[in-house]
N, C-alpha and C. Protein backbone atom coordinates (compact mmCIF):
# COMPACT_ATOMS: atom_id res chain seq x y z
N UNK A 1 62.07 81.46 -55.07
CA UNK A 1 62.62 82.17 -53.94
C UNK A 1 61.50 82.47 -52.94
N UNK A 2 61.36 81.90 -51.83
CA UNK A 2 60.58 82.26 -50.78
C UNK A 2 61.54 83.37 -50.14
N UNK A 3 59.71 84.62 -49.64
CA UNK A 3 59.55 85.72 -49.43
C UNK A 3 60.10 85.65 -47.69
N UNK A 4 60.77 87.20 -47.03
CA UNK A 4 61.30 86.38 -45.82
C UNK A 4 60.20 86.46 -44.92
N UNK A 5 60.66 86.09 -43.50
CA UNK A 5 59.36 86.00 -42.72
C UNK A 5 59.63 87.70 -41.87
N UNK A 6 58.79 88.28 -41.57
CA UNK A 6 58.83 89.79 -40.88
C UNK A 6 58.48 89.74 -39.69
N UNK A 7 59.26 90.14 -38.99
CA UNK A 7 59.36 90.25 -37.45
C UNK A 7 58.61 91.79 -37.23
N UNK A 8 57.80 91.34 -35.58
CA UNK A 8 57.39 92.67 -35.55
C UNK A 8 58.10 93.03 -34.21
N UNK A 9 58.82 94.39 -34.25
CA UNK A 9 59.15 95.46 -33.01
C UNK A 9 58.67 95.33 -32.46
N UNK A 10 57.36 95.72 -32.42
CA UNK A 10 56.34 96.48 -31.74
C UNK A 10 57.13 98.11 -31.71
N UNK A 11 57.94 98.64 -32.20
CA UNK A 11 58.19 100.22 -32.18
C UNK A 11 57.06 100.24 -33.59
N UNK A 12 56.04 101.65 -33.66
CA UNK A 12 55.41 102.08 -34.52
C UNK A 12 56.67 102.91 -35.37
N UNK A 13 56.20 102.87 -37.12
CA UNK A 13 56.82 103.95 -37.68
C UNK A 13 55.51 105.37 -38.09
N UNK A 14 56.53 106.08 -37.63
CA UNK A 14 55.17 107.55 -37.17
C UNK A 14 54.52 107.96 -38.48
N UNK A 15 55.04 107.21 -39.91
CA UNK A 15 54.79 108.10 -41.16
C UNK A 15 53.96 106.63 -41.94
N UNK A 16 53.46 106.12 -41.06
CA UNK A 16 52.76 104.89 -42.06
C UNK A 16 51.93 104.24 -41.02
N UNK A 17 50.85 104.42 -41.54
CA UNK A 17 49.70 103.71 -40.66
C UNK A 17 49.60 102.18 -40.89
N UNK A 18 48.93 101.48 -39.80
CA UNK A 18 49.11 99.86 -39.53
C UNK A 18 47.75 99.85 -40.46
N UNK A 19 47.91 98.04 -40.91
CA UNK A 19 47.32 97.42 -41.77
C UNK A 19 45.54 97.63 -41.02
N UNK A 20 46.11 97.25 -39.47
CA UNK A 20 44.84 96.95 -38.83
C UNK A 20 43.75 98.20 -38.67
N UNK A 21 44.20 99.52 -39.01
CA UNK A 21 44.00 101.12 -39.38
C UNK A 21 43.27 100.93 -40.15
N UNK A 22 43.63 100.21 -41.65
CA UNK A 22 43.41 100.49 -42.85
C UNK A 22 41.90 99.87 -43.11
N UNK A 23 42.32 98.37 -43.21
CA UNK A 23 41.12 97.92 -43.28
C UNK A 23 39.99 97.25 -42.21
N UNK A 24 38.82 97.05 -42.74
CA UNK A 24 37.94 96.31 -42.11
C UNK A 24 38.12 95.36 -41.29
N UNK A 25 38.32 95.08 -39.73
CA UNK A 25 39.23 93.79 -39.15
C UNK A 25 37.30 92.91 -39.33
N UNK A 26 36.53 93.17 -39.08
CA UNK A 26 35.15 92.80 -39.22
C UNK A 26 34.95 91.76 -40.96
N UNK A 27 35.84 92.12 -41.71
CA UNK A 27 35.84 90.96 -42.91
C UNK A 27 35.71 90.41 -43.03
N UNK A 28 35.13 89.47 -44.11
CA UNK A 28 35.17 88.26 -43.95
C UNK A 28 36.37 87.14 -43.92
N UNK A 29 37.30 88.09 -45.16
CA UNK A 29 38.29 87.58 -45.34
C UNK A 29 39.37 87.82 -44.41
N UNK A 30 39.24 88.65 -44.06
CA UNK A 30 40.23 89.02 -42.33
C UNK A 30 39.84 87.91 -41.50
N UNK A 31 38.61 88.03 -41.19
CA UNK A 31 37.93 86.72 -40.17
C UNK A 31 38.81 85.65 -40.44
N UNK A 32 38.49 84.93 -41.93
CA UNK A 32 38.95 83.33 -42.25
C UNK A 32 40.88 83.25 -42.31
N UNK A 33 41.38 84.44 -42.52
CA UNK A 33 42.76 84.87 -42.36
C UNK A 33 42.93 84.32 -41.06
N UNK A 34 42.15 85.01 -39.96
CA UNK A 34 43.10 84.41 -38.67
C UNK A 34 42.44 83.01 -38.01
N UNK A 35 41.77 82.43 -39.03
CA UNK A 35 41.36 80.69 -38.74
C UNK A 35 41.93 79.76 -39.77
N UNK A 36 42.66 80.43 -40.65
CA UNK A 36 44.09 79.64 -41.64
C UNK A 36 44.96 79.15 -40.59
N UNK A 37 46.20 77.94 -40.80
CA UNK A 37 46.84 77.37 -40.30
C UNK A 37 47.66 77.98 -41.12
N UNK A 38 48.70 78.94 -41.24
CA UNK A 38 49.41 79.40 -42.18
C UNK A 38 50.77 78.66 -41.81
N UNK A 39 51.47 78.03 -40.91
CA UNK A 39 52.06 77.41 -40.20
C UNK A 39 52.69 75.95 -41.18
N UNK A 40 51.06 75.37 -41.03
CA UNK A 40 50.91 74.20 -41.90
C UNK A 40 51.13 74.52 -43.35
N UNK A 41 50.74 75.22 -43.78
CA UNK A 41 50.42 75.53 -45.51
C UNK A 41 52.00 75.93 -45.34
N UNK A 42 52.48 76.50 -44.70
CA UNK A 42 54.41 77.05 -45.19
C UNK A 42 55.12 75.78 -45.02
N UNK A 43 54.76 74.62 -44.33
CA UNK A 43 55.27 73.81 -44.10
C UNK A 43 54.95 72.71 -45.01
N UNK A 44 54.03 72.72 -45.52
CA UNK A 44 53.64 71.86 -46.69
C UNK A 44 54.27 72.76 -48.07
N UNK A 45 54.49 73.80 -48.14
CA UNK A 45 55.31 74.23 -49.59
C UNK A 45 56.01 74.57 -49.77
N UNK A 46 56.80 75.08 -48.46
CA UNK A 46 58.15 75.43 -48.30
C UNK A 46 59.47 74.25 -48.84
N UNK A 47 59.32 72.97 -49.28
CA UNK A 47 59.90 72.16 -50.36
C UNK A 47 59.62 72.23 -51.76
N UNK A 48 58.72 73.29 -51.77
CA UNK A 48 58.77 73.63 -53.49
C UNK A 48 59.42 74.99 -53.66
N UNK A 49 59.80 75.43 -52.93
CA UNK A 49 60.26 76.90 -53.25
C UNK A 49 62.06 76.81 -52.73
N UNK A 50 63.04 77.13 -53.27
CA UNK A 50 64.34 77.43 -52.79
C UNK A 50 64.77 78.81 -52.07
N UNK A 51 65.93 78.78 -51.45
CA UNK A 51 66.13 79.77 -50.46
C UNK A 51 66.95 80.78 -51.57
């Protein structure tokens, strides 16, 4: 079962702080996160997983 995809508002919820709050955007692994093709990789495995 693929997980769904999450749309963002843009309305904030007032009782939960954003991811980008939380952690380090300076990461390394944050860094290489937004130089992934995540696009490609869902599109290459999205035939192994059912709806």
């Amino acid at each position: 079962m693929r997980p769904k995809k999450h749309k963002t508002t843009g309305s904030n919820d007032l009782f939960r702080a954003r991811l980008d709050q939380i952690i380090n955007m300076k990461h390394e692994l944050v860094l290489l996160a937004g130089k992934v093709d995540w696009d490609w990789i869902d599109g290459e495995i999205a035939p192994l997983y059912s709806e």
